[in-house]
Protein backbone atom coordinates (compact mmCIF):
# COMPACT_ATOMS: atom_id res chain seq x y z
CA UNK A 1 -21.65 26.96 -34.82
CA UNK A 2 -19.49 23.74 -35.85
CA UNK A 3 -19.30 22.60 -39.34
CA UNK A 4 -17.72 18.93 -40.17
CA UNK A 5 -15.90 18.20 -43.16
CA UNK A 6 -16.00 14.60 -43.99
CA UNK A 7 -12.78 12.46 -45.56
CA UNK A 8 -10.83 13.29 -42.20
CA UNK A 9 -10.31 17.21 -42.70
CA UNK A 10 -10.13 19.41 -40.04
CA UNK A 11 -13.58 20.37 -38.28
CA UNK A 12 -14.37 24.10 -37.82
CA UNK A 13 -15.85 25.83 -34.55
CA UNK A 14 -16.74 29.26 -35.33
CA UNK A 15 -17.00 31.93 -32.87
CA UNK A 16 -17.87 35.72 -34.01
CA UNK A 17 -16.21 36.48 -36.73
CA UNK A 18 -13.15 34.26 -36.54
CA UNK A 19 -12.91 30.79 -37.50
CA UNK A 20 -10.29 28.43 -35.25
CA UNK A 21 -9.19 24.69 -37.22
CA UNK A 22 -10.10 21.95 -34.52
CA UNK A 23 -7.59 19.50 -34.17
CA UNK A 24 -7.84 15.64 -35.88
CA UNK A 25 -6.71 14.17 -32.61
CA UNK A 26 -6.80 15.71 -29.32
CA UNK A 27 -4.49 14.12 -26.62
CA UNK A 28 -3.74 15.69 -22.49
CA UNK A 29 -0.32 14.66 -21.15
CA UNK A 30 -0.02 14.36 -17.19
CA UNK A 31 3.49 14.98 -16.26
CA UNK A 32 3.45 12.12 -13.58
CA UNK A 33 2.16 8.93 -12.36
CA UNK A 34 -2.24 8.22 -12.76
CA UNK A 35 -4.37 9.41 -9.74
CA UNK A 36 -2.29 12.69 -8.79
CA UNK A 37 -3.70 16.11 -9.39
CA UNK A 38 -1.99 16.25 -13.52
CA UNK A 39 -4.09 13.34 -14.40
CA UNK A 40 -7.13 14.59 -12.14
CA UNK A 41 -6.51 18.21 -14.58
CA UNK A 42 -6.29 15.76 -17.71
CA UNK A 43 -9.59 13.53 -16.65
CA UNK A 44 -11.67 16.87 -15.71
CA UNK A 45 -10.48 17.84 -19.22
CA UNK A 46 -11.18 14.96 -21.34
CA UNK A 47 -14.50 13.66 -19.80
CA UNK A 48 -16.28 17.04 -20.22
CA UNK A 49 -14.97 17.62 -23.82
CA UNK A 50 -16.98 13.88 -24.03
CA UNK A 51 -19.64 14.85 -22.15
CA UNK A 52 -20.64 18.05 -24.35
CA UNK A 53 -19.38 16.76 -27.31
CA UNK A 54 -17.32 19.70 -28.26
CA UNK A 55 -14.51 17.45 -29.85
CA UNK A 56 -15.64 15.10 -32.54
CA UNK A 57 -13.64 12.32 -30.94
CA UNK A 58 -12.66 11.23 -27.52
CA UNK A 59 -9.18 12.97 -26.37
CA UNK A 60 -6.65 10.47 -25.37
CA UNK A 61 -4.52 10.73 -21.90
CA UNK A 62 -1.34 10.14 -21.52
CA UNK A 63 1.60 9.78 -18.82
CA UNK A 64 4.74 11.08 -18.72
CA UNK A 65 6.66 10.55 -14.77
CA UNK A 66 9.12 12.60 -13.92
CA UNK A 67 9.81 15.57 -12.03
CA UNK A 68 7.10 16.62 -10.93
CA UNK A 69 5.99 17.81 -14.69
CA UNK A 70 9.44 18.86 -15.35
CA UNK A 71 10.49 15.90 -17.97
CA UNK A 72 6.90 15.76 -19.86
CA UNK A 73 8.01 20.25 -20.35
CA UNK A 74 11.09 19.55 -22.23
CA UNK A 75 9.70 16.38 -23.98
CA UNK A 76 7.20 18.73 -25.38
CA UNK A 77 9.15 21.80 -26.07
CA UNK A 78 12.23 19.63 -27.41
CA UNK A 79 9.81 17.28 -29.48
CA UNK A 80 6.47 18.36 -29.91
CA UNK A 81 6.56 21.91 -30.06
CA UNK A 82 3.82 22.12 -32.73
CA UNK A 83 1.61 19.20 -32.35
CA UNK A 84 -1.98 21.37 -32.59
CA UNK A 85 -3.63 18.12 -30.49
CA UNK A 86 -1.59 18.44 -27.44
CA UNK A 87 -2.18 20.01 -24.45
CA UNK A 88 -0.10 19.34 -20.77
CA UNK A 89 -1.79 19.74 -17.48
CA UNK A 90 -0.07 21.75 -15.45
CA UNK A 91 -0.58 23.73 -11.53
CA UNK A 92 0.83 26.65 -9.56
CA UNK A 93 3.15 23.90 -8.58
CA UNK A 94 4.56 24.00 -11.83
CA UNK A 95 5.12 27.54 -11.63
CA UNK A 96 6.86 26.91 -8.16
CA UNK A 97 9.36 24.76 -9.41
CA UNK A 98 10.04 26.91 -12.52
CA UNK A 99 10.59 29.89 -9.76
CA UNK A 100 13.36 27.46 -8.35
CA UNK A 101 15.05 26.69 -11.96
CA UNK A 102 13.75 22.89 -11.19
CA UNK A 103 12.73 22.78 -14.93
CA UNK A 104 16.21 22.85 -16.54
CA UNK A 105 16.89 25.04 -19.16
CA UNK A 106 13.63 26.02 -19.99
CA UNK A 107 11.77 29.14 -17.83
CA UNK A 108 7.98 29.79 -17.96
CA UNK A 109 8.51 31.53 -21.38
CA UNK A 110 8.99 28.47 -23.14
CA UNK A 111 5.42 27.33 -23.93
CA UNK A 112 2.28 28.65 -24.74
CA UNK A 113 -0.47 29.15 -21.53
CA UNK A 114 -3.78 27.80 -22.62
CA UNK A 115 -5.92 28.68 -19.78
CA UNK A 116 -6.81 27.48 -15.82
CA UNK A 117 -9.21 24.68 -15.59
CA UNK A 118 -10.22 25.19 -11.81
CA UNK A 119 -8.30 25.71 -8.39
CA UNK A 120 -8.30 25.23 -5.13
CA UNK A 121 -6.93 27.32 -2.23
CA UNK A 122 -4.61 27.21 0.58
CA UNK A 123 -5.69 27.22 3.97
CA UNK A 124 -4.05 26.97 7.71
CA UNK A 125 -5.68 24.50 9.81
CA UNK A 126 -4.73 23.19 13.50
CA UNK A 127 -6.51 20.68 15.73
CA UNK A 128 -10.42 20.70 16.73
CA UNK A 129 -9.20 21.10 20.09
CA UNK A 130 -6.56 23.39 19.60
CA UNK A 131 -7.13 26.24 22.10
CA UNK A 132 -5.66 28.64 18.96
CA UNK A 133 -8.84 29.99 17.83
CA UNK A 134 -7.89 32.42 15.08
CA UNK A 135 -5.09 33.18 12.41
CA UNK A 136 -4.17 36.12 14.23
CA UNK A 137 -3.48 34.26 17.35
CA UNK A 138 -1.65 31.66 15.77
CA UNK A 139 0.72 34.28 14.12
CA UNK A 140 0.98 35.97 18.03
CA UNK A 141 1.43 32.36 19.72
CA UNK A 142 4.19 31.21 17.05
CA UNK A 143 6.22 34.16 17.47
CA UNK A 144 5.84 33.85 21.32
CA UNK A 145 7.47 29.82 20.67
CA UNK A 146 8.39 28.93 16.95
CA UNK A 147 9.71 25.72 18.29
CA UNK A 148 6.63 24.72 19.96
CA UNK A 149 5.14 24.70 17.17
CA UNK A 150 5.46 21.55 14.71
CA UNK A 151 4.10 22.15 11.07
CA UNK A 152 3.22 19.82 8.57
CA UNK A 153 2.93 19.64 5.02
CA UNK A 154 2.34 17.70 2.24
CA UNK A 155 6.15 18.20 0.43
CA UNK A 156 9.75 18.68 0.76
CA UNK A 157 11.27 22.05 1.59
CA UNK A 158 10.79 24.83 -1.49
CA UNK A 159 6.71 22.49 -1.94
CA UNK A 160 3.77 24.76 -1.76
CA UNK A 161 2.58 23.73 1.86
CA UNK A 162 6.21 24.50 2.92
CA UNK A 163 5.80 27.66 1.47
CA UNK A 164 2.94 28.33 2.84
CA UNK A 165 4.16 27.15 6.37
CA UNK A 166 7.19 29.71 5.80
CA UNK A 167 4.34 33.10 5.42
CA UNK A 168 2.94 31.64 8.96
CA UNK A 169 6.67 31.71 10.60
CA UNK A 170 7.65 35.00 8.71
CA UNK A 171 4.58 37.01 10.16
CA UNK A 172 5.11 35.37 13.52
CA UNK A 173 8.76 37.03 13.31
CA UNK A 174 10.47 33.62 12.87
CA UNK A 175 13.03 32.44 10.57
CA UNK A 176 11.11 30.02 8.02
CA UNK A 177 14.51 28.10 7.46
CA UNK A 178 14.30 27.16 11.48
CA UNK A 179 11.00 25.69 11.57
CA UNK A 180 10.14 22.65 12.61
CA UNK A 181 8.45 21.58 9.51
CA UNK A 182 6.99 17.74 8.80
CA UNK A 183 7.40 17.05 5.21
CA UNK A 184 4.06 14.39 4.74
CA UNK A 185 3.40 12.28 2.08
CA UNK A 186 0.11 13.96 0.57
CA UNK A 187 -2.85 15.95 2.27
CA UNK A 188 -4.03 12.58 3.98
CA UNK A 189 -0.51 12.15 5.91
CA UNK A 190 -1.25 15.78 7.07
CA UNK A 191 -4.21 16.08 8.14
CA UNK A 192 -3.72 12.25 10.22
CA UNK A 193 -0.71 14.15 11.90
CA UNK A 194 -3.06 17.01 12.96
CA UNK A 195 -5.60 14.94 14.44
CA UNK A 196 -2.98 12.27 16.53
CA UNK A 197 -0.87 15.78 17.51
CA UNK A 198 2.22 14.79 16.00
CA UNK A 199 1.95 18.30 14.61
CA UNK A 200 0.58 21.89 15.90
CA UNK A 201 -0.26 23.52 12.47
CA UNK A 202 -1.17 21.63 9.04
CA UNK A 203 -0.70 23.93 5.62
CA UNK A 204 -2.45 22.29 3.02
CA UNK A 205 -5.57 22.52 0.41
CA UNK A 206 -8.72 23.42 1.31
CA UNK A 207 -10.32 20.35 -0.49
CA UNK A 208 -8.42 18.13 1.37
CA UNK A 209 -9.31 19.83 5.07
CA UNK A 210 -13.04 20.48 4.38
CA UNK A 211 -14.78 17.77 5.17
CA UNK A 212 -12.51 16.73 7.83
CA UNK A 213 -13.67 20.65 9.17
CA UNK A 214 -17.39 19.72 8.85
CA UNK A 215 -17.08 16.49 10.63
CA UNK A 216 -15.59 18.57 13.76
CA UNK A 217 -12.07 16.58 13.81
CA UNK A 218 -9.80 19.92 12.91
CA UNK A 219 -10.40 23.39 12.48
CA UNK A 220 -9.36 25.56 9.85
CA UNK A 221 -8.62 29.28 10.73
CA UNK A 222 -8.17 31.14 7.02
CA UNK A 223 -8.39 30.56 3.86
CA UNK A 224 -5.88 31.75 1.19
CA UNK A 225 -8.83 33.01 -1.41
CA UNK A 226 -9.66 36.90 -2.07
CA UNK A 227 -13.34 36.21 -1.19
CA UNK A 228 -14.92 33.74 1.18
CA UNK A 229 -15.44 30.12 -0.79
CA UNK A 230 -18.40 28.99 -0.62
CA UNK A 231 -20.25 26.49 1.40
CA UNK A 232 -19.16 25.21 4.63
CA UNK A 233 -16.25 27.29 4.26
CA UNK A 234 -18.24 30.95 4.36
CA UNK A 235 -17.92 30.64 7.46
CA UNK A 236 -14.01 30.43 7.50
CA UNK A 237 -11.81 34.09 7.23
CA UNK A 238 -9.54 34.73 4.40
CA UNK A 239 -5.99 35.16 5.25
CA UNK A 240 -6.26 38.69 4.29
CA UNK A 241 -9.38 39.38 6.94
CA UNK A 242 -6.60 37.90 9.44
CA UNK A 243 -3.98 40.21 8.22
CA UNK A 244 -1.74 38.39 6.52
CA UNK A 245 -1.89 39.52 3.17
CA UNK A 246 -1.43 36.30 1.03
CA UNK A 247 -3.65 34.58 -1.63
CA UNK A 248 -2.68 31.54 -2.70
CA UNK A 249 -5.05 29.90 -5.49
CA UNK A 250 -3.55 26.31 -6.40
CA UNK A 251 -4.42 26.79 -9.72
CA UNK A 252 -5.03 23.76 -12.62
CA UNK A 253 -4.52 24.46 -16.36
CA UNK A 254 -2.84 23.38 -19.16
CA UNK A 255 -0.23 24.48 -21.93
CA UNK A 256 0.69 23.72 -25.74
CA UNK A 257 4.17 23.85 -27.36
CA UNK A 258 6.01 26.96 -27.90
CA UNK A 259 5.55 26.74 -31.83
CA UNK A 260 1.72 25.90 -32.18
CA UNK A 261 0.19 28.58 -34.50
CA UNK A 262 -2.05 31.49 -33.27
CA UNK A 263 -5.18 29.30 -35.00
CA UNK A 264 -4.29 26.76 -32.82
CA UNK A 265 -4.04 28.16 -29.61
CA UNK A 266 -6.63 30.40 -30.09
CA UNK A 267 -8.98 27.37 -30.87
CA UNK A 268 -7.71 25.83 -27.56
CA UNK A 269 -8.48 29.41 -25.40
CA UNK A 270 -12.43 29.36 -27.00
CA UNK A 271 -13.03 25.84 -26.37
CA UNK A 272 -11.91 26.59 -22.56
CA UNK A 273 -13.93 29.58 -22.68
CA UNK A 274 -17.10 27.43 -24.18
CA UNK A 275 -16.42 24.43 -22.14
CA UNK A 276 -16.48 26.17 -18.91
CA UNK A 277 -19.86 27.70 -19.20
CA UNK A 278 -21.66 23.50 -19.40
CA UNK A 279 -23.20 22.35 -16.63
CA UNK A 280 -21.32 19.44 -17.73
CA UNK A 281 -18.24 20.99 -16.82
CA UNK A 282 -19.00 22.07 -13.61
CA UNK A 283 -20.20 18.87 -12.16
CA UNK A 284 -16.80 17.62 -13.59
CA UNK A 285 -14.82 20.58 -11.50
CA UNK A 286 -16.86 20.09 -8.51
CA UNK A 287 -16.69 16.19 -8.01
CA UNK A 288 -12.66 16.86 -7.96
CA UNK A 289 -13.05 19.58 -5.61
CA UNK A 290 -12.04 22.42 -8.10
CA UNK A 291 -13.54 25.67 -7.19
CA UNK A 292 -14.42 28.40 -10.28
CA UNK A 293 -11.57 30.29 -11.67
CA UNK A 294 -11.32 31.91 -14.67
CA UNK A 295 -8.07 33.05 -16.45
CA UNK A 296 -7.66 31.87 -20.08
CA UNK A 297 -5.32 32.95 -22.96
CA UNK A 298 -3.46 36.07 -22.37
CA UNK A 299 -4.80 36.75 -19.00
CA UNK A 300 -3.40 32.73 -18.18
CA UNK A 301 0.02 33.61 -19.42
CA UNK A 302 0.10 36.68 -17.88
CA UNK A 303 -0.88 35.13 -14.42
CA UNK A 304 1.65 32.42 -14.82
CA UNK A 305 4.51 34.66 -15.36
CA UNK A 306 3.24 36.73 -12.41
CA UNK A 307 3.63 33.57 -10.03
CA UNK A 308 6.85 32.43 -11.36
CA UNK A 309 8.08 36.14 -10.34
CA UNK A 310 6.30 35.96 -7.20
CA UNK A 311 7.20 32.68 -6.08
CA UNK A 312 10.97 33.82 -6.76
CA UNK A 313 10.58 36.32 -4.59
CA UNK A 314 8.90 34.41 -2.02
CA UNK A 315 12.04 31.31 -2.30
CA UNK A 316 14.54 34.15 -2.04
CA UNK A 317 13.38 35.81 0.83
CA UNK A 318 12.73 31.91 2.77
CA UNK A 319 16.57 31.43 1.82
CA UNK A 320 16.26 28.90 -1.04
């Protein structure tokens, strides 16, 4: 049940027993540049909030460039630690580059994890005519020649494809840091690579591979998901069913400042928790090629810190 108050106080959602103050103004900050995934977590955000009409009023976006997320994190926990409005996409990558101390000063423990708004999932693809049928093979075959095998991926060295790229050479027996790895610009770049054979293995996101999959023009052997995703994908192993044990969920949330009161977040963690369960929602999630996944509040922060510590692990052992 909502109640309004009229004369610009505070409205009132209230959910059991417990009674969270909605903010006046409600604002998402994408640490980069419009059109990349922070403003696609920001747009997913504010739209459905619209859409339902959860919020009294329409939440604002904002941009903040700079790396990659990195200077919109200290601009909020240096100067708006407590503003109840705000809220700051973030994504696994986020969590990468805190692994690598890419943030400055500030670690994972320095704001408050609202909750994931979707993800999607890493997946190993080669060419349709690739004569590599499985992820098993490919593991077998790249051990047999690591250096006749090109992989590309959308990012630098220490980026989530290249991390991704480093599992494949580590369970072929290889040394990630001698691969022959294509850093691309973006999932397009990658997958055009795959198809004109400038490269032998593309690590990237399953929503950027699937329909290229369907059409027949590249093949994707696993999927970094616990369970099967749905769809034309069904079809397609997890990594696990191929034996390498690896999920890798690129997650999308957001986070508030490290000094926004309990009330606050906790109004912040229900609205997630109510906003996910629209239809609304989920057309939202779906046309930007977000697949279901549900960690919010304490089970959010707790996942978070868990991929910091495993991505710090997994930078270590790659030699970053």
């Amino acid at each position: 049940m909502k109640l309004k108050f009229v004369g610009g106080v505070a409205a009132f959602v209230i959910l059991g027993s417990t009674a969270f103050a909605q903010p006046e103004k409600t604002e998402c900050l994408a640490g980069a540049k419009p059109g990349g995934g922070f403003d696609a977590t920001c747009r997913l955000l504010s739209n459905s909030l619209q859409a339902t009409k959860i919020t009294a009023s329409p939440m604002a976006v904002t941009y903040m460039e700079g790396g990659v997320g990195a200077v919109a994190y200290n601009h909020v926990v240096g100067t708006r630690p407590a503003d109840p409005g705000l809220v700051v996409a973030a994504s696994s990558g986020s969590a990468l580059l805190l692994a690598q101390k890419k943030f400055g000063s500030y670690d994972e423990t320095a704001v408050r994890w609202v909750g994931a708004l979707g993800a999607d999932y890493g997946v190993i693809a080669v060419a349709a005519d690739s004569p590599v049928k499985t992820l098993k093979e490919l593991i077998v075959e790249y051990g047999k020649n690591p250096a006749g095998f090109a992989i590309g991926g959308g990012g630098a060295v220490g980026s989530q494809d290249w991390m991704k790229a480093a599992l494949i050479a580590k369970a072929g027996g290889a040394d990630p840091k001698k691969m022959r790895y294509a850093a691309l610009e973006g999932g397009g770049a990658v997958t055009t690579a795959l198809q004109g054979g400038h490269i032998k293995i593309a690590a990237g996101d399953a929503s950027e591979m699937v329909k290229l999959a369907e059409a027949g023009k590249l093949r994707i052997l696993a999927v970094m998901s616990e369970k099967r995703l749905p769809g034309y994908l069904a079809n397609v192993p997890t990594a696990k069913e191929e034996g390498l044990d690896i999920v890798w969920p690129i997650w999308r949330g957001v986070y508030v400042g490290p000094k926004v009161s309990d009330a606050d977040y906790n109004w912040w963690v229900e609205t997630l928790r109510k906003l996910q369960a629209t239809s609304e929602f989920k057309k939202e999630q779906e046309a930007r090629g977000l697949y279901p996944y549900e960690s919010l509040g304490a089970d959010y922060d707790k996942q978070v810190r868990e991929d910091v510590k495993r991505f710090k692990t997994l930078a270590t052992e790659a030699g970053l």
